[in-house]
Protein backbone atom coordinates (compact mmCIF):
# COMPACT_ATOMS: atom_id res chain seq x y z
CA UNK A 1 104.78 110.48 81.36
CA UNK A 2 102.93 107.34 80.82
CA UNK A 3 104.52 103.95 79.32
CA UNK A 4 103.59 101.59 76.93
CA UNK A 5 100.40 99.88 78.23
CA UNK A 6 102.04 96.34 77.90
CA UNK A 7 105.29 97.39 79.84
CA UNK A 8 103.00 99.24 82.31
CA UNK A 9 101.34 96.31 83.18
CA UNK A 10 104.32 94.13 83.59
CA UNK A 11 105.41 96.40 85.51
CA UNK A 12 102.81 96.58 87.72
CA UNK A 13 102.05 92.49 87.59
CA UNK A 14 105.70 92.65 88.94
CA UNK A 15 105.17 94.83 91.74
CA UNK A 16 102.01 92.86 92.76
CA UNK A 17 104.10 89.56 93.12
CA UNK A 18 106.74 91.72 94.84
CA UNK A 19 104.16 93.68 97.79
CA UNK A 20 102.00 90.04 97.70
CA UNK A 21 105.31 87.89 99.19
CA UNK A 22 107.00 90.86 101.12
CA UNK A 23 104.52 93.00 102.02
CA UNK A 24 104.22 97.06 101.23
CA UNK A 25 106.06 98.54 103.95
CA UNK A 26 109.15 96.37 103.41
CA UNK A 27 109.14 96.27 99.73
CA UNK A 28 111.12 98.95 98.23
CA UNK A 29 111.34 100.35 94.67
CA UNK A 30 114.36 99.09 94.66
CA UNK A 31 113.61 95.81 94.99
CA UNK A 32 110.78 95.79 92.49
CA UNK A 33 112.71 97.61 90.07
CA UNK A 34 115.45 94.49 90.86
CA UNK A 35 112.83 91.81 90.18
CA UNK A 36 111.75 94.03 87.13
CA UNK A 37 115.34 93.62 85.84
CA UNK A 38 115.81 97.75 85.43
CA UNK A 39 116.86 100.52 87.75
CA UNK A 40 115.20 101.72 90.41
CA UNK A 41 115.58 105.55 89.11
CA UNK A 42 114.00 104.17 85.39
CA UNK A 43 110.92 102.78 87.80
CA UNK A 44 109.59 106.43 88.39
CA UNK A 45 109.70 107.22 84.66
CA UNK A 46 106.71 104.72 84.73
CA UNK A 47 105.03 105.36 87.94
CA UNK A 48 105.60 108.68 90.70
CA UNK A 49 105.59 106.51 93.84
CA UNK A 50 105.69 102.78 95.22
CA UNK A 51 101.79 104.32 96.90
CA UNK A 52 100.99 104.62 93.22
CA UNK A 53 101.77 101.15 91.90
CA UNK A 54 99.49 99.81 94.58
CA UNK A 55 96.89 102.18 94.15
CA UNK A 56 96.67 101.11 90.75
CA UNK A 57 97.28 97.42 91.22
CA UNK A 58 94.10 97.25 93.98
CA UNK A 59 91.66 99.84 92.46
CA UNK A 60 92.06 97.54 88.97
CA UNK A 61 91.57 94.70 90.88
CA UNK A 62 88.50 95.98 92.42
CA UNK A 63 87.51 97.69 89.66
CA UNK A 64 87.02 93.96 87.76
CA UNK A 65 85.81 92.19 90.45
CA UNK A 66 83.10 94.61 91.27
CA UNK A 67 81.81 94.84 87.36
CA UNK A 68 81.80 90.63 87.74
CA UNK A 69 80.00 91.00 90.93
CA UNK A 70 77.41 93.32 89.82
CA UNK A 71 76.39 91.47 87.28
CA UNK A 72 75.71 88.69 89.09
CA UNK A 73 73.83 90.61 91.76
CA UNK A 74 71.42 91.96 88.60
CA UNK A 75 70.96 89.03 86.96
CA UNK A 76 68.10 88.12 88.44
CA UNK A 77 69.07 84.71 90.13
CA UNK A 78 67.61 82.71 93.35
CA UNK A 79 69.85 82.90 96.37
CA UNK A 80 71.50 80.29 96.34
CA UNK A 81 72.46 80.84 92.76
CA UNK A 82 73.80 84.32 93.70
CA UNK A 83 76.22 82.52 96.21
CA UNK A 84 76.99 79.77 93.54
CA UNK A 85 77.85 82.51 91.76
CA UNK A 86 79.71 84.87 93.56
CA UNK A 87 82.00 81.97 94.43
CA UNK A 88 82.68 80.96 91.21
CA UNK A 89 83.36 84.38 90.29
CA UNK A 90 85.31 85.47 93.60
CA UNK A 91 87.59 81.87 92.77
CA UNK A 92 87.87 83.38 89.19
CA UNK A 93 89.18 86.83 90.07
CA UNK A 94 91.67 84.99 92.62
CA UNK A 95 93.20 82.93 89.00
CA UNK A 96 93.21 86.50 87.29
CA UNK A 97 94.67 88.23 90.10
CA UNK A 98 96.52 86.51 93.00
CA UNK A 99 98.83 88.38 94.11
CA UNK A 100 96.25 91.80 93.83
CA UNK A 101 94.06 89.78 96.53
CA UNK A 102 96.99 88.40 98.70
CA UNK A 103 97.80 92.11 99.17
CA UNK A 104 94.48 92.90 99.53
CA UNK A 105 93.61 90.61 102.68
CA UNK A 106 97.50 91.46 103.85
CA UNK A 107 97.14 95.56 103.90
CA UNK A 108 93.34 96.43 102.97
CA UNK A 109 92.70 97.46 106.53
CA UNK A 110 95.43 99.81 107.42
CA UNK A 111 95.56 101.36 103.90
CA UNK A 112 91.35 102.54 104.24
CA UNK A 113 92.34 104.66 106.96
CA UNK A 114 94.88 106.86 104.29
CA UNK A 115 92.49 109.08 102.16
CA UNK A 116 93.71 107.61 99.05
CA UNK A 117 92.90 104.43 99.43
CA UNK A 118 89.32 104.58 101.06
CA UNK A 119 87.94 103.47 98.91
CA UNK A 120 88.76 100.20 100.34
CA UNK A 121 86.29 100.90 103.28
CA UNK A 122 83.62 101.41 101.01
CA UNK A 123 84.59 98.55 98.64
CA UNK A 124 84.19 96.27 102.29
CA UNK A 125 81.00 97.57 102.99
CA UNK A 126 80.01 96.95 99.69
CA UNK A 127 81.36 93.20 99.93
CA UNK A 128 79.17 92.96 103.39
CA UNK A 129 75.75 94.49 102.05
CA UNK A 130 76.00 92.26 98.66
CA UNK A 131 76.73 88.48 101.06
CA UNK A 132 74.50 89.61 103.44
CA UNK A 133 71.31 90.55 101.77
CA UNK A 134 72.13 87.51 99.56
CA UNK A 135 71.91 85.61 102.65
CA UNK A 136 68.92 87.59 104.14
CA UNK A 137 66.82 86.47 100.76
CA UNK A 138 68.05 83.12 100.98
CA UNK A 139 66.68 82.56 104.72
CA UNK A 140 63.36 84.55 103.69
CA UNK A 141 62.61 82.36 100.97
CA UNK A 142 63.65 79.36 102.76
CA UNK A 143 66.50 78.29 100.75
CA UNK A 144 68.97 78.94 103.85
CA UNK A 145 68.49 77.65 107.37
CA UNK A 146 66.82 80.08 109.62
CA UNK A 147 68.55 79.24 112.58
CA UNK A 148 72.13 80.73 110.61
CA UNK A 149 74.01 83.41 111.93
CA UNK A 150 73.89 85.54 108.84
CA UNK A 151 76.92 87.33 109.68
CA UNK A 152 79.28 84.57 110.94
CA UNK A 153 77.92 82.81 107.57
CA UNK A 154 79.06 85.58 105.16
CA UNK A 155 82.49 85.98 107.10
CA UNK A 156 83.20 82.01 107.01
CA UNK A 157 82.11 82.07 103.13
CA UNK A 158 84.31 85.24 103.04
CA UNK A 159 87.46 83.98 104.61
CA UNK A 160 87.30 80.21 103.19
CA UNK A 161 87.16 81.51 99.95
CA UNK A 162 89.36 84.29 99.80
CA UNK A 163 91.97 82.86 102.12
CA UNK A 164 92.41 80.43 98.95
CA UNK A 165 94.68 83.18 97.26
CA UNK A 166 97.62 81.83 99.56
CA UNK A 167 97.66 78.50 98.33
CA UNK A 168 96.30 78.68 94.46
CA UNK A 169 98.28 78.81 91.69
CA UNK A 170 97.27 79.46 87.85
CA UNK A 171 97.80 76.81 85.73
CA UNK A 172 97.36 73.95 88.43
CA UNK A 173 95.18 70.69 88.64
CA UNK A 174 91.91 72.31 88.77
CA UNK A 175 90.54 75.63 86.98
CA UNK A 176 88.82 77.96 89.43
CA UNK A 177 85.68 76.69 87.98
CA UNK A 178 86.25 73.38 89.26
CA UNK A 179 87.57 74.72 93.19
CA UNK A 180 84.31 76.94 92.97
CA UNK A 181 82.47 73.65 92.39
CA UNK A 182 83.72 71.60 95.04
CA UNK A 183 83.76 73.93 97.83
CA UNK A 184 79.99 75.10 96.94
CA UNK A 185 79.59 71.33 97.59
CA UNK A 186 81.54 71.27 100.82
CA UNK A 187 79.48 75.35 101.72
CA UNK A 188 75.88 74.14 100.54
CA UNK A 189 75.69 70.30 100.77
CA UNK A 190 78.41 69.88 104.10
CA UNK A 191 80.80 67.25 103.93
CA UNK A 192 79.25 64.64 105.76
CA UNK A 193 78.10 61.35 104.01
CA UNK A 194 74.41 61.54 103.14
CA UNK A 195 72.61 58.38 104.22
């Protein structure tokens, strides 16, 4: 059976604020379908398992962040423009889809090890090969330092930026666009007064 596509995705926005603040393991479908404001027995006309919701709330997630990404990584641009970029866009998916990327960071690397849900592994690796060759290009062509660590780089890029789910809410003083900006400045330029 499959709901009304608006429903569906309440539903499923629901859950994601739900496995975001209490985690998978201890939410229950009881407690979504509580927060949901129906029965836990009408949840299951909707989806066949709690595994299910969050299969479909990450792989959508993924799904959109990955088409963004892509097209950044073919458009052409310098290196540093493909960072500027994949910030901007990483800080944009994180305003779409907070709680999707709370959950995410919180169960992404017990989850890859269930067959269903691999394709977090390989959605990692993915993440690694795109930051890293980024940063690869940008030392060859001298835009980067040479003397950086390429891979402590690309997880302190990683982590600043994503980590930024926890504290960011929609709607508040500055637009994603804006948090993109200044921490590129902060990433790229440093922090310390230029004399």
């Amino acid at each position: 059976m499959t709901a009304a596509p608006e429903r569906r995705r309440e539903l499923l926005d629901t859950a994601a604020e739900v496995f975001a603040a209490h985690g998978y393991n201890a939410t229950t479908v009881r407690r979504i379908a509580d927060e949901a404001g129906m029965l836990a027995g009408s949840l299951y006309y909707h989806f066949d398992s709690k595994e299910s919701m969050l299969d479909e709330i990450l792989s959508s997630f993924l799904g959109e962040l990955w088409a963004r990404y892509d097209a950044v990584l073919g458009a052409g641009l310098g290196p540093r423009e493909t960072i500027e970029a994949l910030v901007t866009e990483s800080f944009r998916e994180i305003d779409r889809h907070r709680a999707a990327v709370a959950i995410y960071q919180k169960e992404s690397r017990h989850l890859a090890a269930q067959p269903r849900f691999h394709y977090l592994a390989d959605s990692q690796q993915k993440f690694e090969q795109a930051w890293l060759g980024t940063l690869e290009r940008g030392i060859a062509a001298r835009v980067f330092r040479a003397d950086l660590d390429i891979r402590l780089t690309y997880r302190f890029v990683r982590d600043t930026v994503w980590v930024a789910a926890s504290w960011y809410r929609p709607g508040g003083q500055h637009s994603p666009e804006e948090i993109a900006r200044q921490y590129l400045s902060m990433v790229l330029d440093g922090i310390a007064a230029r004399t």
